[in-house]
Protein backbone atom coordinates (compact mmCIF):
# COMPACT_ATOMS: atom_id res chain seq x y z
CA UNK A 1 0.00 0.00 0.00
CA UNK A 2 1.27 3.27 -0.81
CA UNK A 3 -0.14 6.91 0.69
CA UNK A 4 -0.04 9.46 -1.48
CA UNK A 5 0.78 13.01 0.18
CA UNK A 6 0.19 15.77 -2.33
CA UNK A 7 2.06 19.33 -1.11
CA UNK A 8 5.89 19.06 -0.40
CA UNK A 9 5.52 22.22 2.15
CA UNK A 10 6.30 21.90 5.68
CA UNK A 11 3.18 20.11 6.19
CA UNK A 12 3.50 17.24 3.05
CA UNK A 13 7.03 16.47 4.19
CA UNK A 14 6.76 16.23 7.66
CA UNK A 15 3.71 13.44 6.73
CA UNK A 16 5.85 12.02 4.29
CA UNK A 17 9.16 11.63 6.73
CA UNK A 18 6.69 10.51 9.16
CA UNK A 19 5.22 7.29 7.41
CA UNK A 20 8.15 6.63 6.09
CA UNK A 21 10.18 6.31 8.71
CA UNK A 22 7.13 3.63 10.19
CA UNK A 23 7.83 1.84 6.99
CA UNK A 24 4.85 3.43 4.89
CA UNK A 25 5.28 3.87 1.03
CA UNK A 26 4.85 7.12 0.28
CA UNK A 27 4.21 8.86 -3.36
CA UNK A 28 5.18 12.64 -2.52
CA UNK A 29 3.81 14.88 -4.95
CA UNK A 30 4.85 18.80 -6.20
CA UNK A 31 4.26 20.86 -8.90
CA UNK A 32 7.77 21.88 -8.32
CA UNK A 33 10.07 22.39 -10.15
CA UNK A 34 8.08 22.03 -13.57
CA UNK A 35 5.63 24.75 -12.02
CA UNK A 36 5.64 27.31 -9.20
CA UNK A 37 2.85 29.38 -7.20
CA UNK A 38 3.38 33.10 -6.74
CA UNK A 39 4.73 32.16 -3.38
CA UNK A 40 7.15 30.02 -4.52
CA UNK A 41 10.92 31.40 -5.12
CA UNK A 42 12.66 28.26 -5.26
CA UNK A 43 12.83 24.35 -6.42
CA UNK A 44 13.47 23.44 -2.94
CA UNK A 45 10.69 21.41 -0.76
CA UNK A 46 9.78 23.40 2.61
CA UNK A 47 10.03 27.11 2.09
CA UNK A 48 10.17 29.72 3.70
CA UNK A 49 9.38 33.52 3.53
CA UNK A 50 12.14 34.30 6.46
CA UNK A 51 14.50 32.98 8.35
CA UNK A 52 12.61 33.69 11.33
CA UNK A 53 9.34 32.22 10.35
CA UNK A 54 9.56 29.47 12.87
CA UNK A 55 9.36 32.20 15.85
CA UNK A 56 9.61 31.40 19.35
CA UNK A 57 11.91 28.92 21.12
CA UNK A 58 11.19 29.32 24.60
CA UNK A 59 8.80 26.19 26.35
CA UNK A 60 8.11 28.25 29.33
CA UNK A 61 6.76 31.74 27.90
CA UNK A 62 5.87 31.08 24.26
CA UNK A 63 3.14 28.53 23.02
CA UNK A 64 4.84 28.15 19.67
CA UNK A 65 8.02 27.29 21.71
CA UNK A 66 6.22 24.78 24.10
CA UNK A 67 4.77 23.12 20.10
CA UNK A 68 7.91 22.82 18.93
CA UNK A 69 9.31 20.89 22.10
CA UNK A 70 6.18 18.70 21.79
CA UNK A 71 7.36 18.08 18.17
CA UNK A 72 10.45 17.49 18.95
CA UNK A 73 9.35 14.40 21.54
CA UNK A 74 7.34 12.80 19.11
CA UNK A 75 10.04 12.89 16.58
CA UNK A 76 9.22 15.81 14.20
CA UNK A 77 11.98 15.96 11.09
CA UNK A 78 10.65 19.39 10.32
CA UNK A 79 12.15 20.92 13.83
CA UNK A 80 15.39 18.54 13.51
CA UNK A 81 15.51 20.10 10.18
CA UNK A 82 15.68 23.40 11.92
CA UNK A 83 17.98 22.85 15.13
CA UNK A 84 20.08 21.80 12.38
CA UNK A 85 20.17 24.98 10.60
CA UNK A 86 19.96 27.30 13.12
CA UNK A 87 21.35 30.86 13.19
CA UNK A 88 21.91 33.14 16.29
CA UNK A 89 18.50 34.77 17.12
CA UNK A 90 18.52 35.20 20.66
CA UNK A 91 15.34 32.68 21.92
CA UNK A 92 13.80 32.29 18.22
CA UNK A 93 14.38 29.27 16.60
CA UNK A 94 15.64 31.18 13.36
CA UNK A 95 17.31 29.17 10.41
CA UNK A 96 19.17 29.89 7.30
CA UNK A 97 16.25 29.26 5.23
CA UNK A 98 18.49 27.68 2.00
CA UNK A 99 20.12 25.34 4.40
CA UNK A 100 16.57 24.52 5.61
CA UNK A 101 15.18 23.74 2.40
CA UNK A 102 18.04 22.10 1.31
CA UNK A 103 18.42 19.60 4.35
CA UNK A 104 14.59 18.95 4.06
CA UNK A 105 14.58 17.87 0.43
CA UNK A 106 17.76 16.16 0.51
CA UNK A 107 16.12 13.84 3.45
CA UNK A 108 12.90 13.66 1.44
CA UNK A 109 14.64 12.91 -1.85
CA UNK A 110 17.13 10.02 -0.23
CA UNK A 111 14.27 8.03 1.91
CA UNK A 112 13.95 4.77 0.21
CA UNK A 113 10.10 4.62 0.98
CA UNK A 114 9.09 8.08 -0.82
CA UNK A 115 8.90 8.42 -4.41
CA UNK A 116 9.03 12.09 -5.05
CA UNK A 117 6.34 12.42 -8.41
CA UNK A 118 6.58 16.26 -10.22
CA UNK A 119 2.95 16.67 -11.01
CA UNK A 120 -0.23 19.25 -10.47
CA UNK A 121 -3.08 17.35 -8.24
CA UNK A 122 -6.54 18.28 -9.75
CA UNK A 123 -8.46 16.09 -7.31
CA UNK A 124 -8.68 14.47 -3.73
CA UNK A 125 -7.47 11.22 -4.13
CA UNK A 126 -10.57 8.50 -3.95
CA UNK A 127 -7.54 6.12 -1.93
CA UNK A 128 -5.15 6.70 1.66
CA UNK A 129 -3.86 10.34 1.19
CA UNK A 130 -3.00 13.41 2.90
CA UNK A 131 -3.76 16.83 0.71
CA UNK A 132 -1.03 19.49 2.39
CA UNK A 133 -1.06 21.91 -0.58
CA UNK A 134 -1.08 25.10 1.11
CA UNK A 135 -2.87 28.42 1.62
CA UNK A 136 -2.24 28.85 -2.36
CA UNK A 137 -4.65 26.19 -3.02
CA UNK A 138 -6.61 27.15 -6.25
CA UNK A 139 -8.02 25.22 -9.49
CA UNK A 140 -10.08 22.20 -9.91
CA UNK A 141 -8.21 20.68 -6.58
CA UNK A 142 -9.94 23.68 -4.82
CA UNK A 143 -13.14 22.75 -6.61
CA UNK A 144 -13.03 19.27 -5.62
CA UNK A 145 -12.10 20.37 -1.94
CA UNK A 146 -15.04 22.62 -1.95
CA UNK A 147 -17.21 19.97 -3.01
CA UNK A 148 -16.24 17.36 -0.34
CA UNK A 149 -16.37 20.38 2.22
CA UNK A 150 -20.19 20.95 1.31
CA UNK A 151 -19.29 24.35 -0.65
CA UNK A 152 -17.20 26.23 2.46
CA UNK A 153 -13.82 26.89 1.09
CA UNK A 154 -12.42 30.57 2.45
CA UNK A 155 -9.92 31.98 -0.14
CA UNK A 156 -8.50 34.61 2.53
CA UNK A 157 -7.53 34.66 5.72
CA UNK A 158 -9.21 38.23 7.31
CA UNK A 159 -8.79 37.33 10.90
CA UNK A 160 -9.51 40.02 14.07
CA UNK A 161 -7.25 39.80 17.02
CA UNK A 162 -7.77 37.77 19.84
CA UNK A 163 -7.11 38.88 23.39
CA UNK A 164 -6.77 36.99 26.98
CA UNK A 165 -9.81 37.49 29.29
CA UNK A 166 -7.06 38.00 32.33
CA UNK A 167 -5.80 40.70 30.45
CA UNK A 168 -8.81 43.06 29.74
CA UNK A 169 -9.00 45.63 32.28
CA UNK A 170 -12.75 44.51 33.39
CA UNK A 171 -13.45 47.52 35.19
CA UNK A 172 -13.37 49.84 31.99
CA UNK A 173 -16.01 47.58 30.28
CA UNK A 174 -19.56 46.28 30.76
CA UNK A 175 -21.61 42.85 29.52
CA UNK A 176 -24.28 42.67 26.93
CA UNK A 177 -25.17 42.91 23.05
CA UNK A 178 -26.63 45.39 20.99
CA UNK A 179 -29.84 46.70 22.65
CA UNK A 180 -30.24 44.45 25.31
CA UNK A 181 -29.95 40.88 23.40
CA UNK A 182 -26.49 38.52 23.44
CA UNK A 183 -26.66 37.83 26.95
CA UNK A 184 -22.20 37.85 28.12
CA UNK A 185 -21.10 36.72 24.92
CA UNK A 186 -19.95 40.25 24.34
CA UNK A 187 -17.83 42.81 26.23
CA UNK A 188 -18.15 46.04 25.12
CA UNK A 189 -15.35 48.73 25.59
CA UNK A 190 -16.85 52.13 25.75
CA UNK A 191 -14.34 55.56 24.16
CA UNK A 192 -15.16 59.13 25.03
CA UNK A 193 -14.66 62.06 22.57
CA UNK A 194 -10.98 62.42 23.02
CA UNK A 195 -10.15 58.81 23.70
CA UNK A 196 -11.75 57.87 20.26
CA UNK A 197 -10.40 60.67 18.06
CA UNK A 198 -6.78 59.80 19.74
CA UNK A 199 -7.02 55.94 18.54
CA UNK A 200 -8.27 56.95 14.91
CA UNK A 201 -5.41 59.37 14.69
CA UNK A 202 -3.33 56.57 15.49
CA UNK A 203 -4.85 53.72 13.78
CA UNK A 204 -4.76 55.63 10.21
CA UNK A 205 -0.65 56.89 10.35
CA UNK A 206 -0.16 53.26 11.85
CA UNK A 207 2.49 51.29 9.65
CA UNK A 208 1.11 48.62 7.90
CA UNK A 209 2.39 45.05 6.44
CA UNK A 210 3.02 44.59 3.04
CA UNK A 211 0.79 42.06 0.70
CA UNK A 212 1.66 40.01 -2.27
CA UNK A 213 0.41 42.02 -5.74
CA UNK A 214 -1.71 38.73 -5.95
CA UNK A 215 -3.61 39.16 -2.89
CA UNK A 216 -4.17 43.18 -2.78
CA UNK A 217 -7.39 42.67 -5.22
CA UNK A 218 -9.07 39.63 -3.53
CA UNK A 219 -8.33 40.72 -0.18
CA UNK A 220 -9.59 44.41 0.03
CA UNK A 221 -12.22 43.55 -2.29
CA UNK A 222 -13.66 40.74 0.18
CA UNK A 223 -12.90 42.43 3.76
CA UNK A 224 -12.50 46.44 4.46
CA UNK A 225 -8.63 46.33 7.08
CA UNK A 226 -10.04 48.77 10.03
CA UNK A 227 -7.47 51.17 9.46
CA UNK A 228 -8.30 51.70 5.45
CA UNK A 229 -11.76 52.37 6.71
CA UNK A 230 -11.00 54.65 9.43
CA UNK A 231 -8.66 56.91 6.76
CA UNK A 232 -12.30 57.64 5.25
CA UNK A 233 -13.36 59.81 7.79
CA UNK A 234 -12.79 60.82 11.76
CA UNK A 235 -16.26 59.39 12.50
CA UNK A 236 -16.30 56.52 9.98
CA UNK A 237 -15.44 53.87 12.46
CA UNK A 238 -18.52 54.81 14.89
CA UNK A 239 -20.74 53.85 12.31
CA UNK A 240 -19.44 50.44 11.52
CA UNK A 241 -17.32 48.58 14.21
CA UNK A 242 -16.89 51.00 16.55
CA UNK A 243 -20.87 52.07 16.79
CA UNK A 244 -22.08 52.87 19.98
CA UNK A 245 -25.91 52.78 18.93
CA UNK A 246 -27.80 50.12 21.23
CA UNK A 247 -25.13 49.50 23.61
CA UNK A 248 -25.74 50.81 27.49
CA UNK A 249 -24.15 50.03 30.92
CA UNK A 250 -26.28 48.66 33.64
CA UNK A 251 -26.57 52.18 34.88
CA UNK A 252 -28.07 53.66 31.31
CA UNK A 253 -24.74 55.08 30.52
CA UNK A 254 -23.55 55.99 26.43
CA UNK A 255 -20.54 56.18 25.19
CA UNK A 256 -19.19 58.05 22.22
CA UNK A 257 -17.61 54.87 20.57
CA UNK A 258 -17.52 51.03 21.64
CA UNK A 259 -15.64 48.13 20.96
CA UNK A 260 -17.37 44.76 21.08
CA UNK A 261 -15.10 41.51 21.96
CA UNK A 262 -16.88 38.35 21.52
CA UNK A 263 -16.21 34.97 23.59
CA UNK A 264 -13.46 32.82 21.27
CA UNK A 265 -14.10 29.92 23.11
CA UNK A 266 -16.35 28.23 25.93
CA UNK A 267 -14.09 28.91 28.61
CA UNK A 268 -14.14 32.71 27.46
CA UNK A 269 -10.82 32.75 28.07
CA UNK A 270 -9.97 34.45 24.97
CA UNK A 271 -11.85 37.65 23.37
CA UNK A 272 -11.82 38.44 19.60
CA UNK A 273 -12.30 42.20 18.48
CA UNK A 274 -15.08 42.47 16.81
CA UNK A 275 -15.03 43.98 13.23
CA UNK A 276 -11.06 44.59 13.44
CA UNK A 277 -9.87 42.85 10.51
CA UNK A 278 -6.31 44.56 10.16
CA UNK A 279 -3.65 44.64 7.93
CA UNK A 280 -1.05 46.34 10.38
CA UNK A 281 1.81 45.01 11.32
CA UNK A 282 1.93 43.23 14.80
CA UNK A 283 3.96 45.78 17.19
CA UNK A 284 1.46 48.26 15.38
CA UNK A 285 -1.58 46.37 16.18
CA UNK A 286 -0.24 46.13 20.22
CA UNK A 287 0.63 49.59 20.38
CA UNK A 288 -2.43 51.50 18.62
CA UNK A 289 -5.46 48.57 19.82
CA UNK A 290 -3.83 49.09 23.11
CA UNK A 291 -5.02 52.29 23.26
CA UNK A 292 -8.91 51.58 23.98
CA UNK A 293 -8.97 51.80 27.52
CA UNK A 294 -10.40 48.23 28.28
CA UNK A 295 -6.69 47.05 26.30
CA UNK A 296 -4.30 49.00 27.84
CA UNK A 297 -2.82 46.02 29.27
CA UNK A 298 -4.21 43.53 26.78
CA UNK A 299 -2.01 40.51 25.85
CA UNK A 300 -2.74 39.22 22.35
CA UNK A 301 -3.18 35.93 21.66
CA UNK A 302 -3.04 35.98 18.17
CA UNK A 303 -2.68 39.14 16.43
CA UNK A 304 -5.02 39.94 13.19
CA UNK A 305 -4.03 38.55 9.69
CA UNK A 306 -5.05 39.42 6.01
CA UNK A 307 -3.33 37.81 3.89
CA UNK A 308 -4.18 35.05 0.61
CA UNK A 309 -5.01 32.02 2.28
CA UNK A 310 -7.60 28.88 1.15
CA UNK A 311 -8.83 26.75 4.00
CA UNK A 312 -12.22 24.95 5.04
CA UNK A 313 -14.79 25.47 7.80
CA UNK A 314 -12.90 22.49 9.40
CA UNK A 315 -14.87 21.93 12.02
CA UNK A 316 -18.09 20.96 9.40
CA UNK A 317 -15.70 18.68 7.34
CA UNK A 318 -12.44 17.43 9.26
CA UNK A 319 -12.40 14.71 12.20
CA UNK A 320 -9.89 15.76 15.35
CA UNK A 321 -7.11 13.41 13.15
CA UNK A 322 -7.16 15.69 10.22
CA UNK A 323 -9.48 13.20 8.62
CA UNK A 324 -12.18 14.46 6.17
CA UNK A 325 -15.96 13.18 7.73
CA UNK A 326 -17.43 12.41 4.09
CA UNK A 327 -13.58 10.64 3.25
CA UNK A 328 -12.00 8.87 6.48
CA UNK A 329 -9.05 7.43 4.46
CA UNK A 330 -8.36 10.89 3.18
CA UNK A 331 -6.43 13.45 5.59
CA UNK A 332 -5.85 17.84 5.39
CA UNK A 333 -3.08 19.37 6.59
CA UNK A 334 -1.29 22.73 6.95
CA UNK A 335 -3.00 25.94 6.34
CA UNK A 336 -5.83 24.36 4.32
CA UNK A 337 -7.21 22.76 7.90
CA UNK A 338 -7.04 26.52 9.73
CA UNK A 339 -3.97 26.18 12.00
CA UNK A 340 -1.51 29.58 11.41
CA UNK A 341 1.96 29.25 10.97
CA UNK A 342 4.59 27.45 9.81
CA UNK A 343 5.32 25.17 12.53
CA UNK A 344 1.25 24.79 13.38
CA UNK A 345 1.47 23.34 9.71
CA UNK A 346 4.12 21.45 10.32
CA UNK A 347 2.19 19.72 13.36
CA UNK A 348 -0.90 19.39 11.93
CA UNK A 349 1.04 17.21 9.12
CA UNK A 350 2.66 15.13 11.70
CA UNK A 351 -0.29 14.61 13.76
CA UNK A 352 -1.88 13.29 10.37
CA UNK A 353 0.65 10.84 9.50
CA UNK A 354 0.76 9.52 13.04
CA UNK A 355 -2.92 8.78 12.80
CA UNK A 356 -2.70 7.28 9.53
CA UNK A 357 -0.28 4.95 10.98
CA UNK A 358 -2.88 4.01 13.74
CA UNK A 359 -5.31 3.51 11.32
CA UNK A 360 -3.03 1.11 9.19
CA UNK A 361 -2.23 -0.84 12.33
CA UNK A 362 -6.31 -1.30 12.32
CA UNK A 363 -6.28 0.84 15.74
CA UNK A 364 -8.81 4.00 16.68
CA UNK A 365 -6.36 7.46 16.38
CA UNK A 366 -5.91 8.71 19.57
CA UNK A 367 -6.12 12.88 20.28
CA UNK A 368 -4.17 14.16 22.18
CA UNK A 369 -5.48 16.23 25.17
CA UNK A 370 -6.00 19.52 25.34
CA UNK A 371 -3.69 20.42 27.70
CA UNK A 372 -0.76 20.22 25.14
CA UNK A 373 -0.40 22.29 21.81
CA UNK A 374 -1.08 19.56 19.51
CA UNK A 375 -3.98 18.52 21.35
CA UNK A 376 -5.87 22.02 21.41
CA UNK A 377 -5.08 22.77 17.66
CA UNK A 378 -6.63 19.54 16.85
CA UNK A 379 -9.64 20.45 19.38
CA UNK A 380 -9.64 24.31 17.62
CA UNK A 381 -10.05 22.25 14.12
CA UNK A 382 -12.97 20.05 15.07
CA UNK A 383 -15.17 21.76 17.45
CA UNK A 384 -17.97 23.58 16.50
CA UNK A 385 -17.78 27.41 15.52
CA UNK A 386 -19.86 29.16 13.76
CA UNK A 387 -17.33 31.72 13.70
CA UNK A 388 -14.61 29.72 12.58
CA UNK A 389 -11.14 31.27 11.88
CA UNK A 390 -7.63 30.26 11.48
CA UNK A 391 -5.86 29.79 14.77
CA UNK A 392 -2.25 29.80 15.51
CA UNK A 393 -0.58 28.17 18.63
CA UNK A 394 -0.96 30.57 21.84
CA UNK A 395 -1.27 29.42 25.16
CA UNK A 396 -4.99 31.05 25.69
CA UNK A 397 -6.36 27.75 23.28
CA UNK A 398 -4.97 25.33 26.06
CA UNK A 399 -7.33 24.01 28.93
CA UNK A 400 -7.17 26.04 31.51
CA UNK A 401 -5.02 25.58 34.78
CA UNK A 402 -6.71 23.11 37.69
CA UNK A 403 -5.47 26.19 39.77
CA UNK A 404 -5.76 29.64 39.64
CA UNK A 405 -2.37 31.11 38.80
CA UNK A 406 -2.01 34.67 38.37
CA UNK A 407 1.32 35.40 37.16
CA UNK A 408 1.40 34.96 33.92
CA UNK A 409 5.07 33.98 33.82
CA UNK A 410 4.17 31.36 36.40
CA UNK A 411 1.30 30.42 35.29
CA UNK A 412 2.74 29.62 31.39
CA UNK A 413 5.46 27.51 32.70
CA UNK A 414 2.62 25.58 34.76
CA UNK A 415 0.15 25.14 31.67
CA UNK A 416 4.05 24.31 29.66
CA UNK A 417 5.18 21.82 32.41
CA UNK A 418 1.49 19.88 32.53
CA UNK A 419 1.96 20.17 28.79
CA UNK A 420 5.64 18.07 28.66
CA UNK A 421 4.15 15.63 30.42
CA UNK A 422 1.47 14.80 29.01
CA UNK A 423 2.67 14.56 25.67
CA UNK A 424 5.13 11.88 26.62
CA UNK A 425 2.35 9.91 28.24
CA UNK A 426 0.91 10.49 24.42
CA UNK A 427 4.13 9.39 22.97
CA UNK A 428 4.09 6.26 25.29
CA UNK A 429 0.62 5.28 24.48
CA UNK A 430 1.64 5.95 20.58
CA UNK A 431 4.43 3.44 21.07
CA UNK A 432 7.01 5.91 19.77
């Protein structure tokens, strides 16, 4: 039997190293180097765009640190890769990204179990596969995807930021939706006068990231960034996001503008801004969003995104293994499934390939739990959400602590520590 993996990004080759190594043939398959996306810059497998794309190597304080030591236990290639090419970056796992590519491919290309195959997919395989092509998925594989998905296939990623609930200065905001109905699924965050006119000024001369020429159209056409809106006018904002028509305290009060954050999760742990799809660059988006009273403090949990990016409503279509519901053999991973980031893809393609493996071994894939990384991005993928999103790791998607902690130093090396632990329980029960 042979699985056919079709994507040779972070996501395809970390499957493909994965089953192979277990003794799984593997048909690996790339447009590259016959063809190339507008992404693409080189004929090397597992790109990428910097050489600090794989962020964050501290366990303790950094979620995408604590994924990438999870990785590491269960025996991810994609982070050996990495600690191999390493470059001085303080506590970011940076990488010279040629050497990168280079030591990926050469690994892929000289395992005796995968047949590398240089051809464009235009369907999901009917047979055992895993489709890892990317957030530049587009064509009649798209189609087909869209199909099998019931018709929800996202071709940008226009994502709000989300904030922790222990960070939102509760006093400066009040429960409730728009007049009267919502129940606490919203906090609202009220702006006087000056307060308002002081974030607009702000939030228009903020600097802002820079976009592919091939997403500028789509994106901007599809979603309005905050800050392009607010540029139309000073008062633009308070009649669109920021409108404080409907929206009282429990005393009667108004307010001249309000911010809505909506519950992210059932343990409304984690708040999403409501309305502010942004295109500014992160320390931007901390420094100006941090200026509504309610945020002064605020610690983001995932900063907003606009950028080209094709995924499904995953939790409609996907199983918490990456399977598809209406295809059980067949397995997403990467972007495509909604997890952010290059190492998130990279995890999401190992987790697939490790419950592949179960399933050829005729055994039920085990999750794992939500107190680790892994675990929660495969629970973010498969619960229920009607406003589903892609999510990256952060440590506010994690079950909470059995205890209350409130340092947040202390309390991420806690949730990072329970995390450890439990994924080499995981690894145990795997038979790694």
């Amino acid at each position: 039997m042979k699985i056919k993996i079709i994507g040779a990004g972070l996501a395809g080759c970390e499957a493909a190293l994965c089953l192979a190594e277990r003794g799984v043939r593997v048909e690996l398959y790339d447009i590259k180097p016959e063809k190339f996306t507008p992404a693409h810059k080189s004929a090397k497998f597992s790109e990428l765009v910097c050489s600090n794309s794989l962020k964050s190597n501290d366990v303790y304080a950094n979620a995408c640190g604590l994924l990438k030591e999870e990785m590491r236990i269960l025996g991810s290639h994609i982070i050996s890769a990495a600690d191999k090419c390493r470059v001085p970056a303080g506590a970011a796992l940076a990488v010279d990204r040629e050497a990168f590519a280079d030591t990926v491919t050469r690994e892929v290309c000289a395992n005796k179990n995968i047949e590398v195959i240089c051809a464009e997919a235009d369907k999901v395989p009917d047979e055992w596969a895993v489709v890892a092509t990317g957030p530049l998925t587009s064509g009649p594989l798209a189609e087909d995807i869209r199909g099998i998905c019931g018709g929800e296939l996202h071709f940008y990623d226009a994502s709000a930021p989300i904030v922790s609930r222990d960070s939102i200065d509760i006093e400066k905001t009040f429960e409730g939706g728009r007049y009267g109905r919502g129940g606490d699924d919203y906090l609202n965050c009220p702006m006087n006068k000056e307060e308002y006119e002081h974030f607009v000024s702000e939030l228009v001369r903020a600097e802002r990231a820079d976009l592919h020429e091939f997403e500028k159209r789509e994106i901007f056409e599809g979603c309005m960034p905050v800050e392009v809106l607010a540029s139309r006018g000073t008062d633009s904002l308070r009649f669109a996001m920021l409108k404080p028509v409907g929206l009282t305290d429990k005393y009667g009060n108004k307010f001249y503008a309000v911010l809505q954050l909506r519950k992210e999760n059932a343990e409304s742990t984690a708040y999403n801004l409501v309305g502010f799809q942004t295109n500014l660059k992160f320390g931007e988006q901390k420094r100006v969003f941090s200026m509504i009273p309610a945020l002064r403090n605020a610690e983001f949990l995932r900063y907003g995104v606009m950028h080209r990016n094709t995924f499904v409503n995953s939790p409609q279509c996907l199983n918490a293994d990456f399977s598809l519901k209406a295809r059980p053999t067949v397995f997403l991973a990467g972007q495509i499934t909604g997890v952010e980031g290059y190492v998130e893809s990279a995890a999401s393609g190992l987790l697939a390939a490790l419950h592949i493996f179960e399933k050829l071994q005729s055994r039920q894939p085990s999750i794992p739990e939500n107190t680790t990384v892994l675990g929660a991005l495969s629970a973010h993928i498969s619960t229920p959400n009607k406003n589903f999103q892609p999510m990256n790791a952060n440590f506010g998607i994690l079950r909470e602590a059995e205890k209350t902690i409130r340092d947040k130093k202390a309390r991420y090396a806690y949730l990072a520590e329970r995390s450890l632990e439990e994924i080499k329980k995981y690894k145990n029960n795997l038979g790694l």
